[in-house]
PDB file of N, CA and C in Angstrom:
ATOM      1  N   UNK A   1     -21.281  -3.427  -0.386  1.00  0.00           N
ATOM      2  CA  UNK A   1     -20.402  -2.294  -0.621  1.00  0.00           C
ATOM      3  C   UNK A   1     -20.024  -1.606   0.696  1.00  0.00           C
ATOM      4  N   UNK A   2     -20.943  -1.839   1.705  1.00  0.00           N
ATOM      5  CA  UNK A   2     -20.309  -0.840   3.204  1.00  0.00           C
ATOM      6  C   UNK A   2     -19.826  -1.863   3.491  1.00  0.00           C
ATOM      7  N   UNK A   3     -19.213  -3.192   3.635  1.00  0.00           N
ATOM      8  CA  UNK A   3     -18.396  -3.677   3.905  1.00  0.00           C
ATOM      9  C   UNK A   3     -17.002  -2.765   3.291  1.00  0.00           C
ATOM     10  N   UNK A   4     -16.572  -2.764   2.842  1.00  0.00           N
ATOM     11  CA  UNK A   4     -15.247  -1.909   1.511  1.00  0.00           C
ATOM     12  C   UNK A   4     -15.613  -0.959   2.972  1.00  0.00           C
ATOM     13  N   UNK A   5     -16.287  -0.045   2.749  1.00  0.00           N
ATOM     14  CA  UNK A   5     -15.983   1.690   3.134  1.00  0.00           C
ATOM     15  C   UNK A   5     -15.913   0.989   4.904  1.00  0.00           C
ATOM     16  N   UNK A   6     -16.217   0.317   5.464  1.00  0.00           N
ATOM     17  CA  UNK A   6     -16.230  -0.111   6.658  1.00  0.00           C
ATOM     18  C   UNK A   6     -14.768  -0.813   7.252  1.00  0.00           C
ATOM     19  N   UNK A   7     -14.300  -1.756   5.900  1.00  0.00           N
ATOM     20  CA  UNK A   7     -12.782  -1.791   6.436  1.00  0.00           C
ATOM     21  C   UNK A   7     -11.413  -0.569   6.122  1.00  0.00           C
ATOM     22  N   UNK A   8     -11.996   0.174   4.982  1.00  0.00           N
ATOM     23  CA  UNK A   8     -10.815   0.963   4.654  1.00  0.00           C
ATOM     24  C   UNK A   8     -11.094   2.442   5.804  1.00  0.00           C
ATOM     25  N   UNK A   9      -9.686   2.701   6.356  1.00  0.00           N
ATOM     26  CA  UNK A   9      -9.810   3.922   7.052  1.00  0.00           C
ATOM     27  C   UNK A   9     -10.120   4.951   6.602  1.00  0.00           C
ATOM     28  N   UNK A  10     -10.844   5.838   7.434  1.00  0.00           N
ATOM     29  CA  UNK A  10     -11.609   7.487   6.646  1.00  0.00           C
ATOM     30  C   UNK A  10     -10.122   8.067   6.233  1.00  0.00           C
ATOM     31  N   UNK A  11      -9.208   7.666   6.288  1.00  0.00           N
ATOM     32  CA  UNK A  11      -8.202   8.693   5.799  1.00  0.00           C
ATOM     33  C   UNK A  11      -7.955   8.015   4.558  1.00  0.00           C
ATOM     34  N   UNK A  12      -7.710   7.351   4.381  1.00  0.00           N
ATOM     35  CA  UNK A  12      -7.199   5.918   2.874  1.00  0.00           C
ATOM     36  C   UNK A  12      -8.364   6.651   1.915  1.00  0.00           C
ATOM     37  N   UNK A  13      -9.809   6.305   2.863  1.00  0.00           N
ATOM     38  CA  UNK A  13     -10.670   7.089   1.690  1.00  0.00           C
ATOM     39  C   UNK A  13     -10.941   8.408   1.259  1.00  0.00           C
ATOM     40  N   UNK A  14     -10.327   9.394   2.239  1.00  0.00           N
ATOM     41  CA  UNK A  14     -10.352  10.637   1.932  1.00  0.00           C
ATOM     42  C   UNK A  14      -9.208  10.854   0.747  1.00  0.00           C
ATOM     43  N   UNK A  15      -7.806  10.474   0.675  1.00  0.00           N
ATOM     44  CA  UNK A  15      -6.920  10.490   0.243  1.00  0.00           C
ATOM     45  C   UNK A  15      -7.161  10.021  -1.543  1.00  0.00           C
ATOM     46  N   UNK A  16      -7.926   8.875  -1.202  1.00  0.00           N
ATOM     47  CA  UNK A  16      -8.828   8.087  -2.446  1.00  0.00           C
ATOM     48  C   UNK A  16      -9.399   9.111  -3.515  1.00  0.00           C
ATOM     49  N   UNK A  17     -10.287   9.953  -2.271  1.00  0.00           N
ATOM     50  CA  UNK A  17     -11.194  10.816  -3.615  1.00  0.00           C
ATOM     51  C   UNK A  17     -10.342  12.061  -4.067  1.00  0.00           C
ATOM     52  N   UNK A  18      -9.690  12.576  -3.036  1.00  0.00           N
ATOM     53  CA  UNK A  18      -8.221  13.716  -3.547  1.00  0.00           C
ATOM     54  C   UNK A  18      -7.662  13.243  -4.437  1.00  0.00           C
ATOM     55  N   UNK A  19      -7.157  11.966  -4.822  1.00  0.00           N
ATOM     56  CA  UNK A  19      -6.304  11.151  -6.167  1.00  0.00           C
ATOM     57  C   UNK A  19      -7.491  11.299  -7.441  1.00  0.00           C
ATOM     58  N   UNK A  20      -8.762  11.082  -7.067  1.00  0.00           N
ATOM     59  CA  UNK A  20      -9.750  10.704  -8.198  1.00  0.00           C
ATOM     60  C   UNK A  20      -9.597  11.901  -8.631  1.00  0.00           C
ATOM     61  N   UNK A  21     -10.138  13.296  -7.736  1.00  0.00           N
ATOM     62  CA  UNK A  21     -10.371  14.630  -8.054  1.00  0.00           C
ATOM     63  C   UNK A  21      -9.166  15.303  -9.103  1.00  0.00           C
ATOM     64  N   UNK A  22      -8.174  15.322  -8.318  1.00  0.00           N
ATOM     65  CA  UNK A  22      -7.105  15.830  -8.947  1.00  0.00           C
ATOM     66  C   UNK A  22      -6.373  15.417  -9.545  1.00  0.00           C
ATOM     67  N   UNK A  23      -6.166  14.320  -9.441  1.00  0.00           N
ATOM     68  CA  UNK A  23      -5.098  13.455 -10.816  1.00  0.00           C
ATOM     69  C   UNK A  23      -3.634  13.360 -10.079  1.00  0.00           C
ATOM     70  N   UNK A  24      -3.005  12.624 -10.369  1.00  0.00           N
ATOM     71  CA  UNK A  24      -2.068  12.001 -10.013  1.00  0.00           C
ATOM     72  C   UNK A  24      -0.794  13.005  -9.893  1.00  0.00           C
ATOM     73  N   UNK A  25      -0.885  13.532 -11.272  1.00  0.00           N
ATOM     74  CA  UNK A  25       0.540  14.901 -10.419  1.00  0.00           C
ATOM     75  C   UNK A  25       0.600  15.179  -9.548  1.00  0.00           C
ATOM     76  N   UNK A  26      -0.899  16.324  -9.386  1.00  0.00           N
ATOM     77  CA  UNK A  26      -1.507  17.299  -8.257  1.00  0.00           C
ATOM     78  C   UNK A  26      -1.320  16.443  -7.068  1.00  0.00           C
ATOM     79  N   UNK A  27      -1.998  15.388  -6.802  1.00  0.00           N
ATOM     80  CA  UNK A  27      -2.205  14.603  -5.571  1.00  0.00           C
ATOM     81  C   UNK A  27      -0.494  14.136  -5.266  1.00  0.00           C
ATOM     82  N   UNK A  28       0.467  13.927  -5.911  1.00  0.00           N
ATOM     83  CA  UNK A  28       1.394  14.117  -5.224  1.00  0.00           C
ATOM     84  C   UNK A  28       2.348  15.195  -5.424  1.00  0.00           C
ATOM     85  N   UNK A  29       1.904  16.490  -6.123  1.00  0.00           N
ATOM     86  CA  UNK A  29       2.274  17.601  -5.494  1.00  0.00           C
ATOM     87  C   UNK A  29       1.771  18.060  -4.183  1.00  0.00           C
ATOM     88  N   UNK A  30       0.853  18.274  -3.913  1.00  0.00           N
ATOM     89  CA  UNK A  30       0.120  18.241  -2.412  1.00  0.00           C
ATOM     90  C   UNK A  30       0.526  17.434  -1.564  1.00  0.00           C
ATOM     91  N   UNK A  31       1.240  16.781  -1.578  1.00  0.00           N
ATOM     92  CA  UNK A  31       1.580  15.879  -0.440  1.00  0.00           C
ATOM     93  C   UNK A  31       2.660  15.371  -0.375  1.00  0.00           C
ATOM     94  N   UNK A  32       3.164  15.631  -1.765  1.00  0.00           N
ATOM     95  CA  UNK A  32       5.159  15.493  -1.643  1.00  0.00           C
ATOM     96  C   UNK A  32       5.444  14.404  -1.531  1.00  0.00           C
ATOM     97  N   UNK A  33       6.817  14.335  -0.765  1.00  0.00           N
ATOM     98  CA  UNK A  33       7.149  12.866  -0.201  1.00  0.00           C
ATOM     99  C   UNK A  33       6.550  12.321   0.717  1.00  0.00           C
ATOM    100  N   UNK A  34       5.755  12.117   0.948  1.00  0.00           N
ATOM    101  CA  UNK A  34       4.924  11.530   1.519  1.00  0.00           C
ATOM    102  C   UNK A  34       4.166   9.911   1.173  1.00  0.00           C
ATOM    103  N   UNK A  35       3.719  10.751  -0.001  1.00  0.00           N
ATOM    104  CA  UNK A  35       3.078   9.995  -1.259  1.00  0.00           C
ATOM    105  C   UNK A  35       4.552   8.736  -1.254  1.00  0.00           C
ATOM    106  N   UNK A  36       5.349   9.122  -1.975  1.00  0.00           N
ATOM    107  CA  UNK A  36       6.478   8.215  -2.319  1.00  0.00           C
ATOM    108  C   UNK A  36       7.010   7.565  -1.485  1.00  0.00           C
ATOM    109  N   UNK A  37       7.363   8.145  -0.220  1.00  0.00           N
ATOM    110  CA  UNK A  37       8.028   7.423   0.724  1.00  0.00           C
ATOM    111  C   UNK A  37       6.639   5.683   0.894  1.00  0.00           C
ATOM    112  N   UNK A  38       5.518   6.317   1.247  1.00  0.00           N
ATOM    113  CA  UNK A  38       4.430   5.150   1.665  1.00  0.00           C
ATOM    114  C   UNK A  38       4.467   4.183   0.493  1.00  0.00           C
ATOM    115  N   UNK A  39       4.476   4.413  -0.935  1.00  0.00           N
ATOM    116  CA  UNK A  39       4.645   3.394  -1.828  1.00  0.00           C
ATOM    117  C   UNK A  39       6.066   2.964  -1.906  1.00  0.00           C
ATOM    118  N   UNK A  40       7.249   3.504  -1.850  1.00  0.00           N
ATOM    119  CA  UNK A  40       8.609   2.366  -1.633  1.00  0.00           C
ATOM    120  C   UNK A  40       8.614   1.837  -0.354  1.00  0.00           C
ATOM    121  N   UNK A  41       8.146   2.091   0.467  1.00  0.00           N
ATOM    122  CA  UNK A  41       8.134   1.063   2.173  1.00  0.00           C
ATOM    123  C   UNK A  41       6.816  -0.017   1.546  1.00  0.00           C
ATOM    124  N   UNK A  42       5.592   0.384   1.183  1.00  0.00           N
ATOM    125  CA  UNK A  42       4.905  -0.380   0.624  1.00  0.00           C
ATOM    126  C   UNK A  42       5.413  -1.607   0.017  1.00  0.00           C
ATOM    127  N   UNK A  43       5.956  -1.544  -1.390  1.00  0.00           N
ATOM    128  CA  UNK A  43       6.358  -2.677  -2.041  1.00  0.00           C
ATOM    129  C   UNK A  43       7.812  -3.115  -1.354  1.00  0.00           C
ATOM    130  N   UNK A  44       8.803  -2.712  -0.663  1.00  0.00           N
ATOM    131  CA  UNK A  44       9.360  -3.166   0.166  1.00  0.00           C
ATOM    132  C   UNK A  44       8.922  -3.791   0.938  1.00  0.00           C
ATOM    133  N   UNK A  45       8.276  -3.580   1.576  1.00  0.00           N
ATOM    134  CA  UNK A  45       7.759  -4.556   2.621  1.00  0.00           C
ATOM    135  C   UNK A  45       7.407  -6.195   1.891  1.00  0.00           C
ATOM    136  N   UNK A  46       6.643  -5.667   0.320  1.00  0.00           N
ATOM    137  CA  UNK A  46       5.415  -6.719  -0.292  1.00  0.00           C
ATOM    138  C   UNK A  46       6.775  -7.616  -0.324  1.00  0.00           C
ATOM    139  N   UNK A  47       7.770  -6.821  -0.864  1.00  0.00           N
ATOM    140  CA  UNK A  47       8.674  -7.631  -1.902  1.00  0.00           C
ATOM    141  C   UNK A  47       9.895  -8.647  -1.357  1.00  0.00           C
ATOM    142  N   UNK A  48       9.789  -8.505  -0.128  1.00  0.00           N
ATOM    143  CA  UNK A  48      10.550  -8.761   1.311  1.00  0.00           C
ATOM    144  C   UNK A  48       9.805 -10.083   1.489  1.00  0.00           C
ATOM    145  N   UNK A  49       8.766 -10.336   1.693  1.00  0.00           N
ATOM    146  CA  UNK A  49       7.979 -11.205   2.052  1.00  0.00           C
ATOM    147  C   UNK A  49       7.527 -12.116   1.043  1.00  0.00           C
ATOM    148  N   UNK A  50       7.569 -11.738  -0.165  1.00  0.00           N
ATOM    149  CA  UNK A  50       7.468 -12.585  -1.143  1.00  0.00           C
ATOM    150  C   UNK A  50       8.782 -13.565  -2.165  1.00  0.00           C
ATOM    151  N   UNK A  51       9.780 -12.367  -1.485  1.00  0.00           N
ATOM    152  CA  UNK A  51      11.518 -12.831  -2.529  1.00  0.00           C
ATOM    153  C   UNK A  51      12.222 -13.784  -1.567  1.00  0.00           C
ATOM    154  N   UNK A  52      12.112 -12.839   0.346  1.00  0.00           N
ATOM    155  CA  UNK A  52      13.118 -13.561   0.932  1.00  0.00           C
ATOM    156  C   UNK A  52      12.493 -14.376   2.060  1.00  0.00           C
ATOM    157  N   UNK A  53      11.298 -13.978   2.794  1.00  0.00           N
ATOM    158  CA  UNK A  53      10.555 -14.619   3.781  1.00  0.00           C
ATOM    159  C   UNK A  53       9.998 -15.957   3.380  1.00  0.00           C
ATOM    160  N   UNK A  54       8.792 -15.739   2.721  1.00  0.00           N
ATOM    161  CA  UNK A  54       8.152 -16.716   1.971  1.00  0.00           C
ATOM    162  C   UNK A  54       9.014 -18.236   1.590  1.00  0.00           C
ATOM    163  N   UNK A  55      10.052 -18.129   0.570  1.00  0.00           N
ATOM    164  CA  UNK A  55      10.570 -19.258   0.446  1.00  0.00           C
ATOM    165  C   UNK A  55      11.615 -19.770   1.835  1.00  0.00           C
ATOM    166  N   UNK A  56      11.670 -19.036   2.340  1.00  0.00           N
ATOM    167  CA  UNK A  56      12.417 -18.984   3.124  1.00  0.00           C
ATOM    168  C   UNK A  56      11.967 -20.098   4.260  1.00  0.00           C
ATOM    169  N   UNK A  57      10.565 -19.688   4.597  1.00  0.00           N
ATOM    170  CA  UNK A  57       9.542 -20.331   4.965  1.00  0.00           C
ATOM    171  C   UNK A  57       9.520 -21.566   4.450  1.00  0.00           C
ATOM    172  N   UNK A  58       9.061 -21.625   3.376  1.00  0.00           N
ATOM    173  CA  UNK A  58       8.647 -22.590   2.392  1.00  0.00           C
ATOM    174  C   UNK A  58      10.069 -24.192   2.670  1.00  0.00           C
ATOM    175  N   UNK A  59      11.203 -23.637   2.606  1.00  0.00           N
ATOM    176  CA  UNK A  59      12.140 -24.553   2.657  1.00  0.00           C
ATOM    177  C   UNK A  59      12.598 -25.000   4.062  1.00  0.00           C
ATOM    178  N   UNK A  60      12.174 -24.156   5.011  1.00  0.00           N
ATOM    179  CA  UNK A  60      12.130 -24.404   6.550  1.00  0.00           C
ATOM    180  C   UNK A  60      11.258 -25.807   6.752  1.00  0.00           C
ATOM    181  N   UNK A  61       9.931 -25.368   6.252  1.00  0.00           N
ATOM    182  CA  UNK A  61       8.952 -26.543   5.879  1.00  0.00           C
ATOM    183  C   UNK A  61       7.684 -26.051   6.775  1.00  0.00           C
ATOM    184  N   UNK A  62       7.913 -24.887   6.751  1.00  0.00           N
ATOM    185  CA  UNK A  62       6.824 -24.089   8.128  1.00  0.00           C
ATOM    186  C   UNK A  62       5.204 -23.710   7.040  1.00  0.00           C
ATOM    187  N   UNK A  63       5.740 -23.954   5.973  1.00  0.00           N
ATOM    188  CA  UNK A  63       4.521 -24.199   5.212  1.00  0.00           C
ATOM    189  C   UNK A  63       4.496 -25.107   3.852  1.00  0.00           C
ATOM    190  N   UNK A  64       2.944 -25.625   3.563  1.00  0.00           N
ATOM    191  CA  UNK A  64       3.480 -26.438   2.399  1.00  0.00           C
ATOM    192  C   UNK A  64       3.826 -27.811   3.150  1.00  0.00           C
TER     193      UNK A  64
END
């Protein structure tokens, strides 16, 4: 288990127990756009790499 708390940053986990504590409104009332902006760059990023990179890759022949 201190592996986990050893790779995630003290802020990821501070942020962690503020979400547990307060619940999901609150935690992004407190922090606004913030919150939102990091989850649409988030799955942007995921979704970038999985829709257009990846095969992209894949048919290059750079993998597979």
């Amino acid at each position: 288990m201190w592996i986990k708390t050893f790779l995630i940053p003290k802020r990821i986990q501070e942020l962690k127990k503020e979400f547990k504590e307060k619940g999901a409104q609150e935690f992004i009332k407190s922090l606004g756009w913030k919150v939102v902006l990091a989850i649409i760059i988030f799955y942007l990023i995921r979704d970038s790499f999985l829709y257009l990179l990846l095969p992209y890759l894949i048919a290059k022949g750079l993998f597979f």
